[in-house]
C-alpha atoms as a PDB file:
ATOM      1  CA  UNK A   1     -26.622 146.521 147.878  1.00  0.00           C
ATOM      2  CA  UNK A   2     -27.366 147.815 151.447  1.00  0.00           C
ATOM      3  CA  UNK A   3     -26.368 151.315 152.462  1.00  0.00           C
ATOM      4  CA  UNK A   4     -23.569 151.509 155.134  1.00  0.00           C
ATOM      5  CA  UNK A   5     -23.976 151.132 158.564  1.00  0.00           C
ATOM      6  CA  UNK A   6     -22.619 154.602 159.431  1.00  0.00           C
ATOM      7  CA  UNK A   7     -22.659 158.258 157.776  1.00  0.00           C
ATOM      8  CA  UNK A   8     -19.750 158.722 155.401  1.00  0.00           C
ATOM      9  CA  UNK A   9     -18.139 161.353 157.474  1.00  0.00           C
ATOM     10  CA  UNK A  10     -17.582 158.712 160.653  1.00  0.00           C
ATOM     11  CA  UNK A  11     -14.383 157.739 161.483  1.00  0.00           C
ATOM     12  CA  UNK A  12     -14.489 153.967 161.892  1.00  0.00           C
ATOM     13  CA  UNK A  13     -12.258 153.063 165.119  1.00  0.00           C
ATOM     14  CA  UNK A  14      -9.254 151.199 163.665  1.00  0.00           C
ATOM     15  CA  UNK A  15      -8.091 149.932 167.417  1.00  0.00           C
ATOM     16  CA  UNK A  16      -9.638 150.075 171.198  1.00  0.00           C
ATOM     17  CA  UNK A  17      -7.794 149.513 174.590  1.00  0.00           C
ATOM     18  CA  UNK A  18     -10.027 148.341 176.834  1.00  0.00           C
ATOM     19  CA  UNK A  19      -9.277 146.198 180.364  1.00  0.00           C
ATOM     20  CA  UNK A  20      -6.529 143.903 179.312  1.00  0.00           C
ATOM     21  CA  UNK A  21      -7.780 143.674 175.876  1.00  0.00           C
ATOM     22  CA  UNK A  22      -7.299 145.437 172.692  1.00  0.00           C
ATOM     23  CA  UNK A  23      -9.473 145.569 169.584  1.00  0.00           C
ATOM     24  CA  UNK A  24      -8.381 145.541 165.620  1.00  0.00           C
ATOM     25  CA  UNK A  25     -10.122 144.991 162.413  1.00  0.00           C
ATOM     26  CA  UNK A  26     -10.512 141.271 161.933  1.00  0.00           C
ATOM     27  CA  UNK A  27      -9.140 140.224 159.244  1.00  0.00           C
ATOM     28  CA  UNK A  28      -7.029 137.155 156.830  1.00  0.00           C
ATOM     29  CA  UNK A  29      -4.045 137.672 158.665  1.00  0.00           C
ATOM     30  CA  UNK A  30      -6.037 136.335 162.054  1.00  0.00           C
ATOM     31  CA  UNK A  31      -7.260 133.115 160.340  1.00  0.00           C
ATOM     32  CA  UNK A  32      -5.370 130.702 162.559  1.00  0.00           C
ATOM     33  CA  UNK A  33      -5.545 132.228 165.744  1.00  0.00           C
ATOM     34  CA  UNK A  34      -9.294 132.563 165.387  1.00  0.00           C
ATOM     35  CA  UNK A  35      -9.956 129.466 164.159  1.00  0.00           C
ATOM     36  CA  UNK A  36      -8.129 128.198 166.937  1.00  0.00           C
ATOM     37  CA  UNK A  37     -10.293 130.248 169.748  1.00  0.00           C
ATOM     38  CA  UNK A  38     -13.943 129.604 168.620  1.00  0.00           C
ATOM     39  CA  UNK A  39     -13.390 125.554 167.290  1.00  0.00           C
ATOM     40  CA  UNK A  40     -11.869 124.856 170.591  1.00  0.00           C
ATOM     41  CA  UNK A  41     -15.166 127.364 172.674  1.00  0.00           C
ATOM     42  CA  UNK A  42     -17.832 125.842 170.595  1.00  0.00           C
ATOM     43  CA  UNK A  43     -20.253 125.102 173.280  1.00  0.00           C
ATOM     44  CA  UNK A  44     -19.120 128.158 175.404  1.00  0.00           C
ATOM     45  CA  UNK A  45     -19.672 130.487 172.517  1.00  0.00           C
ATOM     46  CA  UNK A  46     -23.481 128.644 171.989  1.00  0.00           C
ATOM     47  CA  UNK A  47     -24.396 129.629 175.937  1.00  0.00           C
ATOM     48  CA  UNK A  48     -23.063 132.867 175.196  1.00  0.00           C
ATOM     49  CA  UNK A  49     -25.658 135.714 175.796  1.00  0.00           C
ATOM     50  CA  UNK A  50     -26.634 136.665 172.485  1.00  0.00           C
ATOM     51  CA  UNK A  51     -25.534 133.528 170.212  1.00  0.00           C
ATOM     52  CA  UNK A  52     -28.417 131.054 171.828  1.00  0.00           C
ATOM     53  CA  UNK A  53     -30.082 130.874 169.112  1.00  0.00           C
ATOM     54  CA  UNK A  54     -27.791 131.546 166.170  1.00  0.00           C
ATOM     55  CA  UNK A  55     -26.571 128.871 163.473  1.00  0.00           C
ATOM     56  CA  UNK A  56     -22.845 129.449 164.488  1.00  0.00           C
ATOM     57  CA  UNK A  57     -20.611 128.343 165.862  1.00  0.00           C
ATOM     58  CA  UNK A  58     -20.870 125.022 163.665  1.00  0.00           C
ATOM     59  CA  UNK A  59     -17.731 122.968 162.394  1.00  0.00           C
ATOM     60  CA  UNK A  60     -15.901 124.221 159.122  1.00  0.00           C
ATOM     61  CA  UNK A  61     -12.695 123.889 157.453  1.00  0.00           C
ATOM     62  CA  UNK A  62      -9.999 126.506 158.107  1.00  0.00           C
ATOM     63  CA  UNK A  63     -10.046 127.503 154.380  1.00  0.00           C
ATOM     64  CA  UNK A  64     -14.139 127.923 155.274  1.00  0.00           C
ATOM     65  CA  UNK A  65     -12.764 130.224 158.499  1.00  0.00           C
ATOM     66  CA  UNK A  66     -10.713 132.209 156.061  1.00  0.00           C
ATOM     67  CA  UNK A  67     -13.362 132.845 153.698  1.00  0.00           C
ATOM     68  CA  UNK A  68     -15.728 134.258 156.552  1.00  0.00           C
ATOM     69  CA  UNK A  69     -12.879 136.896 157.621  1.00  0.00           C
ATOM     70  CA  UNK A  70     -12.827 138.078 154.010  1.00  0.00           C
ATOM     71  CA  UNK A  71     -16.293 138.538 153.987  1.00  0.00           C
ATOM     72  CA  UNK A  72     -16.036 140.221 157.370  1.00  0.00           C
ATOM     73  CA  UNK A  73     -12.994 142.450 155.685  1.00  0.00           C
ATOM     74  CA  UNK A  74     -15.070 143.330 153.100  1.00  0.00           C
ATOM     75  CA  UNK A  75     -18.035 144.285 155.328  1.00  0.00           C
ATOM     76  CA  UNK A  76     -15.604 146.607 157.207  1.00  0.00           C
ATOM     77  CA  UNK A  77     -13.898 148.050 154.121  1.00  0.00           C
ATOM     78  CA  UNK A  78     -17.244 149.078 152.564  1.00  0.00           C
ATOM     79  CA  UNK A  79     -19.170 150.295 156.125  1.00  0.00           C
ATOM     80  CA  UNK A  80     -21.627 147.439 155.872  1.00  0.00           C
ATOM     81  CA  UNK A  81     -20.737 145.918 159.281  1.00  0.00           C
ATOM     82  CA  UNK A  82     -17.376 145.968 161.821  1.00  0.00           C
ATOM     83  CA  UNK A  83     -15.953 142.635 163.342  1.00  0.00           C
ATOM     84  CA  UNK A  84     -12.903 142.965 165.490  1.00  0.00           C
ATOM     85  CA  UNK A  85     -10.713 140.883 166.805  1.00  0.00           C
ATOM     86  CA  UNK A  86     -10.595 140.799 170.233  1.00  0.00           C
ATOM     87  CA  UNK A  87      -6.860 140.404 171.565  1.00  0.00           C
ATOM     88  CA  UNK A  88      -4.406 140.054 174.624  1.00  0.00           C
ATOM     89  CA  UNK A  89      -1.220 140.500 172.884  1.00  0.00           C
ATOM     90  CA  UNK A  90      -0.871 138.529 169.543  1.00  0.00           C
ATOM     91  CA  UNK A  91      -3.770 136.021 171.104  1.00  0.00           C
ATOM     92  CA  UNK A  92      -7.073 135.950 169.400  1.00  0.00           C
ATOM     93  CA  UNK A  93      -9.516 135.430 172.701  1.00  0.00           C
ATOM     94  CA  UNK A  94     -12.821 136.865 171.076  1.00  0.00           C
ATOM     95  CA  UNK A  95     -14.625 138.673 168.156  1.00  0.00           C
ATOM     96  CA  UNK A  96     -16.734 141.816 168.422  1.00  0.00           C
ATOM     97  CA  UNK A  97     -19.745 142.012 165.878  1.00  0.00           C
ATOM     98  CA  UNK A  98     -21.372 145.509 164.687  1.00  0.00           C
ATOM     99  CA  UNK A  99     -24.153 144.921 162.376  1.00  0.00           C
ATOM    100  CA  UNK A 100     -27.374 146.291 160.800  1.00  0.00           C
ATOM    101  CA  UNK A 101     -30.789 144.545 163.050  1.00  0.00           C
ATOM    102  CA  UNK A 102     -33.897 144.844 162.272  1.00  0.00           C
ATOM    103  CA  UNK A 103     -35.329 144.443 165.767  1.00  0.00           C
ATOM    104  CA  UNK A 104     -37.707 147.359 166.119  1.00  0.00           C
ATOM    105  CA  UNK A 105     -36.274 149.886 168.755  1.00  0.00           C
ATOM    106  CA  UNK A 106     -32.546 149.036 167.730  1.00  0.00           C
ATOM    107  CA  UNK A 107     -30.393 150.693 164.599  1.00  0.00           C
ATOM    108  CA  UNK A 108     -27.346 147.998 165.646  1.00  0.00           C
ATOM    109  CA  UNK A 109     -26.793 144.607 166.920  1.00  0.00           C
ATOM    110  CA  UNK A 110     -23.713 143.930 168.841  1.00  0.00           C
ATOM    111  CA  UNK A 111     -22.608 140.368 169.982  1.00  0.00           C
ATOM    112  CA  UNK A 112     -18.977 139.715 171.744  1.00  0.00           C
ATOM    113  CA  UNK A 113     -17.780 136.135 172.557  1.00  0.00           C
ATOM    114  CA  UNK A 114     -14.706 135.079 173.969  1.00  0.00           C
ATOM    115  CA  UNK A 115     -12.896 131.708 174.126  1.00  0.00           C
ATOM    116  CA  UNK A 116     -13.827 128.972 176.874  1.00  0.00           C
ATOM    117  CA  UNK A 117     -10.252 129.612 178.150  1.00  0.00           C
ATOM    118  CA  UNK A 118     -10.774 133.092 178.845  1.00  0.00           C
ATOM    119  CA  UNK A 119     -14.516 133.130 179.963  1.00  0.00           C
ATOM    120  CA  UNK A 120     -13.266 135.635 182.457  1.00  0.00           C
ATOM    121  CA  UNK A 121     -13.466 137.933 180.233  1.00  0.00           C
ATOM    122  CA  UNK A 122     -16.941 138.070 178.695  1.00  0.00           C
ATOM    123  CA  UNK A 123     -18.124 140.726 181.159  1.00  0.00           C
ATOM    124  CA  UNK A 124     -15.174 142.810 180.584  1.00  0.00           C
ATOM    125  CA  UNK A 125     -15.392 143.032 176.990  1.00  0.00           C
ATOM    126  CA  UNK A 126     -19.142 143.331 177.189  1.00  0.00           C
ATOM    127  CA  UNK A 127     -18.724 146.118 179.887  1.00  0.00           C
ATOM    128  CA  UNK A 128     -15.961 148.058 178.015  1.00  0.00           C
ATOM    129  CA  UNK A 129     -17.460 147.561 174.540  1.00  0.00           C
ATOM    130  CA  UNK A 130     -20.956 149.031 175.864  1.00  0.00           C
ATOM    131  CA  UNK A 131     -19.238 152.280 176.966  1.00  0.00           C
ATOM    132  CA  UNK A 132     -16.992 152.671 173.678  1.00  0.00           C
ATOM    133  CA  UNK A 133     -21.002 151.988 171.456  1.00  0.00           C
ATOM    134  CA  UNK A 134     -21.996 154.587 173.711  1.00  0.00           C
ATOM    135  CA  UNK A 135     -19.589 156.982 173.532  1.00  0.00           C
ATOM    136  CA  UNK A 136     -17.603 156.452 170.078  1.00  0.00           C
ATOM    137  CA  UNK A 137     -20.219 155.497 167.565  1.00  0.00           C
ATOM    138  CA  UNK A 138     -23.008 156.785 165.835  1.00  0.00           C
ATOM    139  CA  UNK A 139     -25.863 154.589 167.119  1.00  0.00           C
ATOM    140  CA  UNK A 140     -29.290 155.698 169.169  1.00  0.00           C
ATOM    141  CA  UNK A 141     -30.321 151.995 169.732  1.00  0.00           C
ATOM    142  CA  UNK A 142     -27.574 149.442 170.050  1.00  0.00           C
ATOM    143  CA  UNK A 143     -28.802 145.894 170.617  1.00  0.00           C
ATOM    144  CA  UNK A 144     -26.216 143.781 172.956  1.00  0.00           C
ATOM    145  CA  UNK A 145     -27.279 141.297 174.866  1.00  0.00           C
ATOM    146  CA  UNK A 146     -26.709 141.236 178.383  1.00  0.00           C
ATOM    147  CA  UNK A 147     -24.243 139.913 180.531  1.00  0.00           C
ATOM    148  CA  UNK A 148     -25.022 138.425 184.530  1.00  0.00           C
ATOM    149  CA  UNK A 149     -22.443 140.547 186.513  1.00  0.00           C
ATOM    150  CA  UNK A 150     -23.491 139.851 189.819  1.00  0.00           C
END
C-alpha cells in the first residue's frame, strides 16, 4: 500500500473558485457529465500539454467511466491522490489530477484538461491551479506541464 500523498495533519481542499470555474472532489455522482466532456474532447484532451503521451483518453463504457471515479474517490478518501472536477455551474468542463511522480526533481504531478468546447479555458485553469499548488498545498516540486499563453 503506498503512503499518502500529503502529511496527516493537511487539510485537503474540498472546493476552489478560480476564474469562472470551481473545483470539487470528483466523484460517482459526476459520472454522466464527465463522461460526456472527455468522450466528446478525445483528440483535444490527447494534444493537451501533459497527456501526449498517456494511454487515456481511450473509448470505454460508461459503467467503465464510473468505475474510474470510484477509484479516483477512493484515492481521495485515503490521501493517495486528488482528482477534481472541474465545473462552471452543474457542467463538468475538465478534471484536475494530483498524484505521486517519480520524475526526479518533482514530489507531484499535476495534469488539467478541459473539454474541446471550452478549450478557452485550459490556460485559465492551468494558470489558477498553479497558484492554488503553490500556495495551498504541501508540495516543493509540483510537475504541471506547461501551457503556451502568448
Amino acid at each position: 500500500m503506498s503512503p499518502p500523498l500529503v502529511p496527516p495533519d493537511f487539510n485537503v481542499p474540498v472546493s476552489f473558485d478560480g476564474p469562472g470555474f470551481q473545483l470539487e472532489p470528483l466523484g460517482p455522482e459526476h459520472n454522466e457529465r464527465d463522461y460526456d466532456a472527455w468522450t466528446s474532447s478525445i483528440e483535444h484532451i490527447k494534444a493537451t500539454p501533459g497527456f501526449e503521451e498517456s494511454d487515456w483518453p481511450h473509448p470505454m463504457s460508461l459503467e467503465a467511466n464510473l468505475s474510474d471515479l470510484v477509484r479516483h474517490a477512493d484515492d481521495f478518501a485515503n490521501r493517495k491522490g486528488f482528482t477534481y472536477s472541474v465545473l462552471d455551474g452543474d457542467a463538468v468542463i475538465g478534471c484536475i489530477y494530483i498524484y505521486p511522480t517519480k520524475k526526479e526533481g518533482h514530489d507531484v504531478s499535476v495534469a488539467s484538461w478541459v473539454r474541446q468546447s471550452r478549450a478557452e479555458m485550459d490556460v485559465v485553469v492551468w494558470r489558477a491551479v498553479s497558484d492554488w499548488i503553490r500556495s495551498r498545498w504541501p508540495f516543493q516540486g509540483p510537475l504541471y506541464a506547461a501551457r503556451e499563453t502568448g
